[in-house]
N, C-alpha and C. Protein backbone atom coordinates (compact mmCIF):
# COMPACT_ATOMS: atom_id res chain seq x y z
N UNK A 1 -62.25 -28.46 -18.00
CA UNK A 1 -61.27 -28.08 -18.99
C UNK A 1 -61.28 -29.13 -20.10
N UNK A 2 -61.08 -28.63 -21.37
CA UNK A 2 -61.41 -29.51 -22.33
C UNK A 2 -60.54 -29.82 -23.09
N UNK A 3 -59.32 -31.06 -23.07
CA UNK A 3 -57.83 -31.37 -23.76
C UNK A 3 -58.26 -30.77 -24.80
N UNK A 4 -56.67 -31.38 -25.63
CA UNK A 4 -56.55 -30.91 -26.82
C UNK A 4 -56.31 -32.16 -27.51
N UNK A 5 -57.05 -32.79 -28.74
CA UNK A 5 -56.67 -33.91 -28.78
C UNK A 5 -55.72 -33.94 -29.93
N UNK A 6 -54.85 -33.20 -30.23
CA UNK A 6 -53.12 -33.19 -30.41
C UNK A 6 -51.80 -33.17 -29.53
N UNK A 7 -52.48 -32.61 -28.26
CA UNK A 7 -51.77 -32.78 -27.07
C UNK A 7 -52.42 -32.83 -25.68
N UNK A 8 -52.58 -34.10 -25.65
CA UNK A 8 -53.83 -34.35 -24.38
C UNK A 8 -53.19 -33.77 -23.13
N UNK A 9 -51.84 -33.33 -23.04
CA UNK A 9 -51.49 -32.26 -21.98
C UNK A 9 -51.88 -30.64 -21.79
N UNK A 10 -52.38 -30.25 -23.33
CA UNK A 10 -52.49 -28.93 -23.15
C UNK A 10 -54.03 -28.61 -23.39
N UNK A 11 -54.71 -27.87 -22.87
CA UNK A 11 -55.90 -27.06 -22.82
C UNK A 11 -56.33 -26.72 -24.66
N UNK A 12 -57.82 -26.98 -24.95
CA UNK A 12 -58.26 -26.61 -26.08
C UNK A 12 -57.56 -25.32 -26.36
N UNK A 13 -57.25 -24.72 -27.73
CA UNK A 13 -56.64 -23.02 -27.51
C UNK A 13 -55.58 -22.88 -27.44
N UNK A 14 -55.00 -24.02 -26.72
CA UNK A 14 -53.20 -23.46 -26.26
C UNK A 14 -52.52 -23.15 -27.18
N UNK A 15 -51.29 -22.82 -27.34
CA UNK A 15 -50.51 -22.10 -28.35
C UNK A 15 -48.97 -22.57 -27.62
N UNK A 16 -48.29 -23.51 -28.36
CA UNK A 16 -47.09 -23.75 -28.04
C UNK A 16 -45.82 -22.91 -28.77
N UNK A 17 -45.67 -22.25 -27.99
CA UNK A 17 -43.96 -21.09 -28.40
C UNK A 17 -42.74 -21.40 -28.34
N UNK A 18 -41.85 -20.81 -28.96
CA UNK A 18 -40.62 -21.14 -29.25
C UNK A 18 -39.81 -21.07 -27.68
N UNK A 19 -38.78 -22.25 -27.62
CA UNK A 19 -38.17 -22.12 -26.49
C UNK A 19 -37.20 -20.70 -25.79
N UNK A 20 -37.48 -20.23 -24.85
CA UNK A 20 -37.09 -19.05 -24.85
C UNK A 20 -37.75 -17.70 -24.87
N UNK A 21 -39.01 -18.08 -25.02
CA UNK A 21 -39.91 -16.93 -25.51
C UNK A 21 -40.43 -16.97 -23.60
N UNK A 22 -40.48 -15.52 -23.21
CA UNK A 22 -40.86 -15.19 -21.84
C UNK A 22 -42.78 -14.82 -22.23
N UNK A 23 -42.98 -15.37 -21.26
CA UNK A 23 -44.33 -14.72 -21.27
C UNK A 23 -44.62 -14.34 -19.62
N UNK A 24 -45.76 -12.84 -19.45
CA UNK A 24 -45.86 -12.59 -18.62
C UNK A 24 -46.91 -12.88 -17.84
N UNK A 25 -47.65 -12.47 -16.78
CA UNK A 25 -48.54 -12.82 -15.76
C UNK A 25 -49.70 -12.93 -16.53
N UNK A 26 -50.01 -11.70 -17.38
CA UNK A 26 -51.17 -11.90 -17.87
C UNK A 26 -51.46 -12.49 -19.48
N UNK A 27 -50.23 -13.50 -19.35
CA UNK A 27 -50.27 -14.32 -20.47
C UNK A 27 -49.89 -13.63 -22.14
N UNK A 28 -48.75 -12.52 -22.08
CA UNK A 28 -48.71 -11.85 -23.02
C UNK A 28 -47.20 -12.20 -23.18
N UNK A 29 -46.96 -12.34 -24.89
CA UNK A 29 -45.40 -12.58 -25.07
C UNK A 29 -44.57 -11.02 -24.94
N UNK A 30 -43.73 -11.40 -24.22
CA UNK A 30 -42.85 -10.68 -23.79
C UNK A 30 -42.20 -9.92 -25.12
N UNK A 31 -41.32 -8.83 -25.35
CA UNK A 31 -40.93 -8.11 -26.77
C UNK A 31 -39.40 -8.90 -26.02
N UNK A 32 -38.68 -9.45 -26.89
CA UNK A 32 -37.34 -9.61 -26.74
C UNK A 32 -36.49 -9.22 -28.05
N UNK A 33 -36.14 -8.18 -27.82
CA UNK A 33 -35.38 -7.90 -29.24
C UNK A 33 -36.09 -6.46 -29.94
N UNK A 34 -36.60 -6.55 -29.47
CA UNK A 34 -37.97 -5.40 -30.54
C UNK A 34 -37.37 -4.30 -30.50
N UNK A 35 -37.28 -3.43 -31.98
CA UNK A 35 -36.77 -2.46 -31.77
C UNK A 35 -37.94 -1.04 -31.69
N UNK A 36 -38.08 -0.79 -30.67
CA UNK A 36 -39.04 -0.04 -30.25
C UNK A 36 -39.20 1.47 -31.03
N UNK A 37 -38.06 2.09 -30.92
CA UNK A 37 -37.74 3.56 -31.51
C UNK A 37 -38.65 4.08 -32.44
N UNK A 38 -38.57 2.87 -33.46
CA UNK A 38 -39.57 3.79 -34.54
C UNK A 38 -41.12 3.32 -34.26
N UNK A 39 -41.46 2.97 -33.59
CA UNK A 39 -42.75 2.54 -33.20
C UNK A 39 -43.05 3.86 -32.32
N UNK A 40 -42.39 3.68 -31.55
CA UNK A 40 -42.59 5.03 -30.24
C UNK A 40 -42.23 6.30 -30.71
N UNK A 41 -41.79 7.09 -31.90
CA UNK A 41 -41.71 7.89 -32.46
C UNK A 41 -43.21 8.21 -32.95
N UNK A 42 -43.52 6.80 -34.26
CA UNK A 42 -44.71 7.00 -34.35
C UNK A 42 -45.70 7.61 -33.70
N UNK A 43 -45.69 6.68 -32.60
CA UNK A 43 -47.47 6.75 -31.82
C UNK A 43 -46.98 8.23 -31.20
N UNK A 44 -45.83 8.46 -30.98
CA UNK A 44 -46.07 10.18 -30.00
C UNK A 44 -46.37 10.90 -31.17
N UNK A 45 -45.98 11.02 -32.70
CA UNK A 45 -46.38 11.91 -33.35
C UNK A 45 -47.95 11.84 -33.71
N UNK A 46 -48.29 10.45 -33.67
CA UNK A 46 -49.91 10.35 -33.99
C UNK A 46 -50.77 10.90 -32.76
N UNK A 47 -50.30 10.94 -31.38
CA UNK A 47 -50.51 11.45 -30.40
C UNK A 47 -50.67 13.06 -30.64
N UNK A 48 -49.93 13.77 -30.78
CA UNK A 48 -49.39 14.92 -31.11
C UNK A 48 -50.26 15.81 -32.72
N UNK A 49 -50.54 15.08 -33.09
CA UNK A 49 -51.35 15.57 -34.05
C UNK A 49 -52.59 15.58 -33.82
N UNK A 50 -52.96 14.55 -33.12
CA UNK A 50 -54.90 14.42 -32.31
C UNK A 50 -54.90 15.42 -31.27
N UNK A 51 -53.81 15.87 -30.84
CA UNK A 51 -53.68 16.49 -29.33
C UNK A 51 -54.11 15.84 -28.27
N UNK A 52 -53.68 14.06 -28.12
CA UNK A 52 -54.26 13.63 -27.31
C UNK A 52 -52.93 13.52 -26.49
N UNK A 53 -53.06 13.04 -25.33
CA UNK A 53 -51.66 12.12 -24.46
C UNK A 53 -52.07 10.59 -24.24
N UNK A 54 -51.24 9.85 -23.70
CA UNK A 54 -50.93 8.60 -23.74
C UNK A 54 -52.39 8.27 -22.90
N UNK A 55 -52.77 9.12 -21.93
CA UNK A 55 -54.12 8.56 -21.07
C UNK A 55 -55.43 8.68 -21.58
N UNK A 56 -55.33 9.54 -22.71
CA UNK A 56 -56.48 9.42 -23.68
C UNK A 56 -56.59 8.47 -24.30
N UNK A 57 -55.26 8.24 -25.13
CA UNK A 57 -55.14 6.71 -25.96
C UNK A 57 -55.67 5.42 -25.01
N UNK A 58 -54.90 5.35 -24.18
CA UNK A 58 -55.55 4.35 -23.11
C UNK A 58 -57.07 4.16 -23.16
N UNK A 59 -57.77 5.34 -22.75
CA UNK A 59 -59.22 5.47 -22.89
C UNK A 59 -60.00 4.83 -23.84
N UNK A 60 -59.45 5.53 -24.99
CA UNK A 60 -60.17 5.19 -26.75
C UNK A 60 -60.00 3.72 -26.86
N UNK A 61 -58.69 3.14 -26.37
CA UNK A 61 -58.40 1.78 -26.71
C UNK A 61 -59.09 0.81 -25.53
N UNK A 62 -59.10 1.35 -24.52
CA UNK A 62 -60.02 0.66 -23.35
C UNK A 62 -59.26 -0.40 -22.79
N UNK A 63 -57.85 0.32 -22.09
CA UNK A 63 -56.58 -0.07 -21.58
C UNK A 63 -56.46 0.17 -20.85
N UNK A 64 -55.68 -0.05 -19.86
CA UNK A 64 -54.95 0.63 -18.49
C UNK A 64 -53.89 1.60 -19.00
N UNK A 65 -53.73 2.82 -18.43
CA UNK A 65 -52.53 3.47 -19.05
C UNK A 65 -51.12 3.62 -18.80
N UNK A 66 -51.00 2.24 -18.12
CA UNK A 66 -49.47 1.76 -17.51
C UNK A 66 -49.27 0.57 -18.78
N UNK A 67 -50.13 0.33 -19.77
CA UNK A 67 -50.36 -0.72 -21.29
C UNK A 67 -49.52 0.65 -22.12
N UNK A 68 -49.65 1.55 -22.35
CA UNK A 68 -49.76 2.34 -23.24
C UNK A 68 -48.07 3.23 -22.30
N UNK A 69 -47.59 2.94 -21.34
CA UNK A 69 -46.52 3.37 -20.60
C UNK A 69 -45.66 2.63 -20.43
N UNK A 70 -45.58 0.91 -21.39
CA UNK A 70 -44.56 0.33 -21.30
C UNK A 70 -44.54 0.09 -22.89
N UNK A 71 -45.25 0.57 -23.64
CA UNK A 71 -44.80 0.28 -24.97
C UNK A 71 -44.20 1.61 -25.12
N UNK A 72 -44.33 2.39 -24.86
CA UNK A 72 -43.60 3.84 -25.16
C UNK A 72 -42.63 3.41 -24.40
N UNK A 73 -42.02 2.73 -23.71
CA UNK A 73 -40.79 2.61 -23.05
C UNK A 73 -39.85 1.16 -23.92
N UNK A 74 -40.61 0.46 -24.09
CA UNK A 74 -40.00 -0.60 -25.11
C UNK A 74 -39.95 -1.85 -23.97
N UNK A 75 -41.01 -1.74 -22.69
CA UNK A 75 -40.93 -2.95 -21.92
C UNK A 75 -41.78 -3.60 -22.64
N UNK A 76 -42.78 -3.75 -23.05
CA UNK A 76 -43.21 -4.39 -23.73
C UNK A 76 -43.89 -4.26 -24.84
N UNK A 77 -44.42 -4.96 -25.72
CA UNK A 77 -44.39 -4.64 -27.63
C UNK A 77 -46.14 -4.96 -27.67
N UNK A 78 -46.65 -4.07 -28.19
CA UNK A 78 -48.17 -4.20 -28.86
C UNK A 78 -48.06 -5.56 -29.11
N UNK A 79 -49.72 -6.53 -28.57
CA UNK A 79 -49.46 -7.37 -29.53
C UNK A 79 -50.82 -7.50 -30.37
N UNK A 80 -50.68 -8.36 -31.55
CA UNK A 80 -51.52 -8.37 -32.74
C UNK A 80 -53.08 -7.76 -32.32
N UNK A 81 -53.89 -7.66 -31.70
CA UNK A 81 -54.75 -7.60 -31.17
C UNK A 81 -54.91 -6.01 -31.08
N UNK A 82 -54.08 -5.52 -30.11
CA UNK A 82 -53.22 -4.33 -29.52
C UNK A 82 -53.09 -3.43 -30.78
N UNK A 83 -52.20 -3.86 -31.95
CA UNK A 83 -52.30 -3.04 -33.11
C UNK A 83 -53.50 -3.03 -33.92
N UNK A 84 -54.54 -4.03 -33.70
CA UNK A 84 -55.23 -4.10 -34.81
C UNK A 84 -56.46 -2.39 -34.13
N UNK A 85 -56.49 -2.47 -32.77
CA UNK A 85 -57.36 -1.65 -31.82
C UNK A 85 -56.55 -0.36 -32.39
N UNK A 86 -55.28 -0.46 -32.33
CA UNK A 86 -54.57 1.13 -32.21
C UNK A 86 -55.02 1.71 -33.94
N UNK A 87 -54.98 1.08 -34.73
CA UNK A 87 -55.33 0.69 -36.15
C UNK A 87 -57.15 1.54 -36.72
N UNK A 88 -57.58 1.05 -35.44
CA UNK A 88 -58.71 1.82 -35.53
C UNK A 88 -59.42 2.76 -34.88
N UNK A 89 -58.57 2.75 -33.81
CA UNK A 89 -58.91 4.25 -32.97
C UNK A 89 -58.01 5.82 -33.91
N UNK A 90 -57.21 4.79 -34.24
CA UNK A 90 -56.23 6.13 -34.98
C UNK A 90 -56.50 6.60 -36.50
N UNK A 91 -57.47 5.50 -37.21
CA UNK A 91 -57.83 5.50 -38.05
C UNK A 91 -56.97 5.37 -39.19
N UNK A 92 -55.57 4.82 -39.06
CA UNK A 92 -54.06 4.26 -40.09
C UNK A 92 -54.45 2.49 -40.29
N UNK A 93 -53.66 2.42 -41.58
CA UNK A 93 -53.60 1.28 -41.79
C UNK A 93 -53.02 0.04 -41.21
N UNK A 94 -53.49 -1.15 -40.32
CA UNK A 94 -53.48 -1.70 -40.04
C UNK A 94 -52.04 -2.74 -40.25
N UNK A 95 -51.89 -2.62 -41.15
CA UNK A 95 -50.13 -2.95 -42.02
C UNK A 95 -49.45 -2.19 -41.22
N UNK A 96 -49.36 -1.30 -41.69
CA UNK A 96 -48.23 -0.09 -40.55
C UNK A 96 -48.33 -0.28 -39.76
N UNK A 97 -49.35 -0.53 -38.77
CA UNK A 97 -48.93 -0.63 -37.18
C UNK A 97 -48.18 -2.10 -37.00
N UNK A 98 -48.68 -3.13 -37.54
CA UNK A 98 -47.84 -4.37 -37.09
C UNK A 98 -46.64 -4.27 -37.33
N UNK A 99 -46.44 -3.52 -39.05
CA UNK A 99 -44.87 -3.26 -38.97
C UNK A 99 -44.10 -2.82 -38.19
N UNK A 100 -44.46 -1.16 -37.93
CA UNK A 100 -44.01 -0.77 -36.71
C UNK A 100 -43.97 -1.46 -35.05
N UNK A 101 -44.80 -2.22 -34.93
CA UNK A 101 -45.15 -3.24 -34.09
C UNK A 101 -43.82 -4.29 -33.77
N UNK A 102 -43.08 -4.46 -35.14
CA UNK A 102 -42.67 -5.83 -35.02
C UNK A 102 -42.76 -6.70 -35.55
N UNK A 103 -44.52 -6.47 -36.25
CA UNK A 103 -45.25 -8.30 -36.40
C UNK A 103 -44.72 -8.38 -37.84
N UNK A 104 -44.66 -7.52 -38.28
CA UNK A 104 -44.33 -8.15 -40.08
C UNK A 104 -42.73 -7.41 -40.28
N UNK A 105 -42.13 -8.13 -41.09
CA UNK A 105 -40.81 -6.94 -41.65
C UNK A 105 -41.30 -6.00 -42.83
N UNK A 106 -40.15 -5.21 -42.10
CA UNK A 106 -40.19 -3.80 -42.56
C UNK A 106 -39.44 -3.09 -44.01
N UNK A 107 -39.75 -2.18 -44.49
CA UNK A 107 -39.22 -1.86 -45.77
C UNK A 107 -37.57 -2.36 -46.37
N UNK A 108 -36.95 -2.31 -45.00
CA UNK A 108 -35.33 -2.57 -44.90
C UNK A 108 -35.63 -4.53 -45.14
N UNK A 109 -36.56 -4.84 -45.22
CA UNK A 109 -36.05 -6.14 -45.75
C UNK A 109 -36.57 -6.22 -46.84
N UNK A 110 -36.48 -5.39 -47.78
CA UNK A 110 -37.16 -5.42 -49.14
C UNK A 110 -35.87 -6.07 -49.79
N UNK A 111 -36.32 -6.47 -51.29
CA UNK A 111 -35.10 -7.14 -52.24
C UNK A 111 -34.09 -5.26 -52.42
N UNK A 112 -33.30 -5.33 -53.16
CA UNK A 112 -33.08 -4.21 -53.35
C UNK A 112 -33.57 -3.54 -55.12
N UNK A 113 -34.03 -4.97 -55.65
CA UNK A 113 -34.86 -4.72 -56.94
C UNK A 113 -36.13 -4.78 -56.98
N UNK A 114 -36.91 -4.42 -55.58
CA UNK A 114 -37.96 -4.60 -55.39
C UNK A 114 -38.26 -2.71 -55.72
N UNK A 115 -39.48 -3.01 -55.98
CA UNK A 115 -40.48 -1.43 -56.55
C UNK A 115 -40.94 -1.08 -55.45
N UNK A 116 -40.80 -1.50 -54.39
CA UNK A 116 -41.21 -0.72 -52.75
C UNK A 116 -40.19 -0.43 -52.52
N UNK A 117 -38.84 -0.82 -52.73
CA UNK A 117 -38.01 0.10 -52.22
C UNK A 117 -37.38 0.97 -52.98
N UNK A 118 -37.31 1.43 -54.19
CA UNK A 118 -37.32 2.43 -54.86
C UNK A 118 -38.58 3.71 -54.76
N UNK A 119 -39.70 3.10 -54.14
CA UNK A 119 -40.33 4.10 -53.96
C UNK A 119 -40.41 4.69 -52.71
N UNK A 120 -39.73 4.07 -51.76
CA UNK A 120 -39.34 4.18 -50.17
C UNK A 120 -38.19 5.14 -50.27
N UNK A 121 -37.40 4.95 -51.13
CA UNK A 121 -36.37 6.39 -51.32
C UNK A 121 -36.24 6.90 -51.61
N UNK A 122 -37.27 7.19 -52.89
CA UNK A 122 -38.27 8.12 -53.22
C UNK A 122 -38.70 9.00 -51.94
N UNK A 123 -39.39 8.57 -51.35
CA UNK A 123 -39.98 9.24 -50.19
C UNK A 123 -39.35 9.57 -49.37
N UNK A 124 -37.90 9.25 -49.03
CA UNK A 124 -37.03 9.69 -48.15
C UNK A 124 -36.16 10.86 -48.39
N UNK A 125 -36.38 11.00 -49.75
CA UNK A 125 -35.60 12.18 -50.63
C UNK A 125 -36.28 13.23 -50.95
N UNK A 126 -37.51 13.53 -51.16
CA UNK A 126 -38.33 14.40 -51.19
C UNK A 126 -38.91 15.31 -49.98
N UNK A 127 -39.11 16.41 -50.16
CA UNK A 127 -39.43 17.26 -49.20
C UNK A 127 -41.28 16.64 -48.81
N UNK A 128 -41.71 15.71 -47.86
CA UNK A 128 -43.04 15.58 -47.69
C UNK A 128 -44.31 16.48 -47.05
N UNK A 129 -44.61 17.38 -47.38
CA UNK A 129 -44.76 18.77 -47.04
C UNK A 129 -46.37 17.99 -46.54
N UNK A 130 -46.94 18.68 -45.69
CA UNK A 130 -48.64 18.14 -45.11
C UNK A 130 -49.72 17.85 -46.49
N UNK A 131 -49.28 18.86 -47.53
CA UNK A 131 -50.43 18.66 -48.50
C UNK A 131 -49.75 17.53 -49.47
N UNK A 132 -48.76 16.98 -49.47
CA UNK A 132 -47.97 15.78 -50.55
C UNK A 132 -48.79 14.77 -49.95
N UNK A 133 -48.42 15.18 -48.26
CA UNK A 133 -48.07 13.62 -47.70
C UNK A 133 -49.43 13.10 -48.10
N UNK A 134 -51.20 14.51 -47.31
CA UNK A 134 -52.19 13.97 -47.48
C UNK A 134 -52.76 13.17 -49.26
N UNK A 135 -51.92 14.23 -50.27
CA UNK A 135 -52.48 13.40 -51.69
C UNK A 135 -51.88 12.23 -51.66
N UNK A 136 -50.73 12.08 -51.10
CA UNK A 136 -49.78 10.30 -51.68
C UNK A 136 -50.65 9.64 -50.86
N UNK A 137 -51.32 10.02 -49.45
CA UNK A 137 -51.79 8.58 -48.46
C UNK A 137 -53.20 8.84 -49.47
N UNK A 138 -53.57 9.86 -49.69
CA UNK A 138 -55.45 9.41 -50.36
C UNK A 138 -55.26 8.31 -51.44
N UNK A 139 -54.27 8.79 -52.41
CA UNK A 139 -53.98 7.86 -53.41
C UNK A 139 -53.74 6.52 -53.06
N UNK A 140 -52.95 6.34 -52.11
CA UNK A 140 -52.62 4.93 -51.89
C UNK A 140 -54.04 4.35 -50.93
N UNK A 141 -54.53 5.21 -50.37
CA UNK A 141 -55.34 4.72 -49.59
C UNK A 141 -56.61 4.01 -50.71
N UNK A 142 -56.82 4.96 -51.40
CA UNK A 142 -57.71 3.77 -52.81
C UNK A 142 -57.37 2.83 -53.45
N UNK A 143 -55.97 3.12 -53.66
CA UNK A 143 -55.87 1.95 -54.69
C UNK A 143 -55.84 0.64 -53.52
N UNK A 144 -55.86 0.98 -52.37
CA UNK A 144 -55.66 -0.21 -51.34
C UNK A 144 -57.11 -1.05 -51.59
N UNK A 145 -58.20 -0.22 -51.32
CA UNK A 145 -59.89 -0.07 -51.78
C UNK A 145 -60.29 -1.04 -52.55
N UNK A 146 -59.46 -0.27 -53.78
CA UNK A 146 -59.55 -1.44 -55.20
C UNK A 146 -58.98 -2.72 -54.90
N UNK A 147 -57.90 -2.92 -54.39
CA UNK A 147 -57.09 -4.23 -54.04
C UNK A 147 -58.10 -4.88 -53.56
N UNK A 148 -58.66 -4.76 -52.30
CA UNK A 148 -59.49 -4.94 -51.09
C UNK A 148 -60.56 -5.72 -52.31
N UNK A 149 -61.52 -4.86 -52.74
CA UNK A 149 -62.24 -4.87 -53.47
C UNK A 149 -62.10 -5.99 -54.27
N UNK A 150 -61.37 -6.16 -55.51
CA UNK A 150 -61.18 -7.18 -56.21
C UNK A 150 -60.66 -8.34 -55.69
N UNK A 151 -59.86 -8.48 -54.58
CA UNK A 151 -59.86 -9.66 -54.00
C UNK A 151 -61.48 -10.39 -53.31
N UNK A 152 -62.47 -9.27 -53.09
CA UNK A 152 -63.68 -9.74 -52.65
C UNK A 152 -64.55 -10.27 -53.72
N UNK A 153 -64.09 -10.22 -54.89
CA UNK A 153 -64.69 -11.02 -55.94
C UNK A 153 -65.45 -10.05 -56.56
């Protein structure tokens, strides 16, 4: 085993957490607090539109499907890793799932003079019919492209 020479008690790798934070057997932080609902709404409707069930997802993601039977229950919370996989089996943006996840905040902590959240109630007010929803995600899905893009120089 190979210290750490910032803390010659802990293992190269280690990761020191906030006091209070549970972790389980197989070394995963526990969800304390997480509000699950709209996460688990999600994934059953993304479920539901593939026509898959939870033991397929399991499959694609290359999980046990008692992984995929405690996040639908809210025992425990995707973690970063977990969304980035669900991200690409499902083929959604990678942002959204951590949000929904947990890992980042969510629209409700926007300023209230912020231009995401005027366009968030925008979207909550409008009828989003299958052919809106697909032109607003193509659209946004490019200009994401371009972002992507010009940040690559």
């Amino acid at each position: 085993m190979i210290l750490s020479p910032f803390n010659p008690l802990l293992p190269v790798g280690s990761k020191l957490l906030p006091i209070g934070t549970v972790v389980n057997d197989n070394f995963q932080v526990e969800a304390s607090g997480w509000q699950h609902e709209r996460f688990v709404e999600w994934l059953r409707g993304q479920l539901r539109r593939r026509g898959w069930n939870a033991a397929e997802l399991a499959r694609r993601l290359h999980v046990p499907s008692g992984t995929i039977s405690r996040w639908m229950t809210g025992e425990r919370q995707p973690s970063s890793r977990s969304c980035d996989l669900l991200a690409d089996v499902l083929g959604v943006d990678l942002d959204l799932v951590l949000t929904l996840a947990g890992h980042r905040p969510g629209p409700e902590d926007l300023a209230p003079d912020d231009q995401r959240a005027t366009i968030i109630a925008l979207l909550e007010r409008i009828n989003l019919t299958p052919d809106r929803a697909a032109g607003l995600q193509g659209t946004l899905t490019s200009w994401l492209e371009l972002d992507r893009e010009e940040r690559r120089g």
